[in-house]
Protein backbone atom coordinates (compact mmCIF):
# COMPACT_ATOMS: atom_id res chain seq x y z
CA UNK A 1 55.21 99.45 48.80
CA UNK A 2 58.18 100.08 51.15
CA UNK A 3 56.59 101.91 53.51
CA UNK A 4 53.99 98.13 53.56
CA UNK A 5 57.37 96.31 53.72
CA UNK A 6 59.06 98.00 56.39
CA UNK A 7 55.60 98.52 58.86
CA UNK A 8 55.38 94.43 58.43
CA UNK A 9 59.09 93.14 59.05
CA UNK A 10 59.25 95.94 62.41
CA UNK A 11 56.10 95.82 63.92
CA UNK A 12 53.25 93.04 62.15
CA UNK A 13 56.03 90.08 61.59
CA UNK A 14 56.02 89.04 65.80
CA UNK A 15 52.96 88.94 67.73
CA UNK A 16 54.43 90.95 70.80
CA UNK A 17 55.43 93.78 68.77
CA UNK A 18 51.73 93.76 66.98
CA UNK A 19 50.22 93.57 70.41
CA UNK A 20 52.31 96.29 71.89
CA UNK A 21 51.73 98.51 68.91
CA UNK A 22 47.78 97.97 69.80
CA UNK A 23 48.07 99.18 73.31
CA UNK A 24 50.71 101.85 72.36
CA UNK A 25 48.21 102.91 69.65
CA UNK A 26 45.06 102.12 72.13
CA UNK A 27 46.66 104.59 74.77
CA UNK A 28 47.52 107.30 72.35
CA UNK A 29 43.79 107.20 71.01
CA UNK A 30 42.37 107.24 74.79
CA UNK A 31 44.24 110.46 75.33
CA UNK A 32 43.41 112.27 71.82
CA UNK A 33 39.70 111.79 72.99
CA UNK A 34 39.76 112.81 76.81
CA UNK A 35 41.76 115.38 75.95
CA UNK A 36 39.18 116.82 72.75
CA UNK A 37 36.06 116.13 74.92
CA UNK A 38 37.88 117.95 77.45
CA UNK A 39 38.68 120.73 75.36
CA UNK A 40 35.12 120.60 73.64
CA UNK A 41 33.74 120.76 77.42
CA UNK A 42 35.69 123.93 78.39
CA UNK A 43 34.78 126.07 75.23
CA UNK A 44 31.23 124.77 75.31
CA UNK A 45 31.17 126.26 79.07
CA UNK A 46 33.47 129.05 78.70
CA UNK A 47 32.60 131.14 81.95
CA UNK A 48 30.83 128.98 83.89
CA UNK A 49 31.88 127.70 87.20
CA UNK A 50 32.62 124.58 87.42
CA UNK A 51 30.13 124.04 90.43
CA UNK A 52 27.18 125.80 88.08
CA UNK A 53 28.09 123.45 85.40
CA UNK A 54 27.44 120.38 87.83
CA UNK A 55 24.58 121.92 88.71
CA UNK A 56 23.19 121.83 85.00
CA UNK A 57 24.42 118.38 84.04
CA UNK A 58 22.44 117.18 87.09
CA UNK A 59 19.25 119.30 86.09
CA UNK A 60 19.42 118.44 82.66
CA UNK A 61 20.05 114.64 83.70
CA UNK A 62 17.10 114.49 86.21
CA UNK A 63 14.70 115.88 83.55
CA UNK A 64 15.42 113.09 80.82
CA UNK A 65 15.00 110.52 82.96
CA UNK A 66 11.50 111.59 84.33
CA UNK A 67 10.12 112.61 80.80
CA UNK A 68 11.26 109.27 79.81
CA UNK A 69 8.77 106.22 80.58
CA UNK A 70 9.42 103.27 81.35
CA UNK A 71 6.09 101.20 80.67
């Protein structure tokens, strides 16, 4: 229950402190994602230029939207 105590009287007991713990936390989060997408991107094209890889995303783009219909 400390561990409770001590998180509440530093960071929950003021409203700036809670606020800049959500953008603090917010930011940290943003970056953990990018960053793993990112990462996730590279090994899923793992020698593939980058310009063939734009190439793909824009064929692969083009062909969902016309199979999809819009009726």
């Amino acid at each position: 229950m400390t561990f409770v105590t001590t998180l509440y009287n530093s960071v929950l007991r003021r409203t700036s402190t809670f606020i800049l713990a959500m953008v603090v936390t917010a930011y940290a989060f943003d970056r953990v994602v990018d960053e793993g997408g990112e990462a996730i991107w590279r090994y899923h094209n793992r020698g593939v230029s980058k310009k063939t890889a734009k190439i793909m995303v824009s064929m692969i783009s083009q062909l969902h939207f016309q199979s999809m219909s819009f009726t």
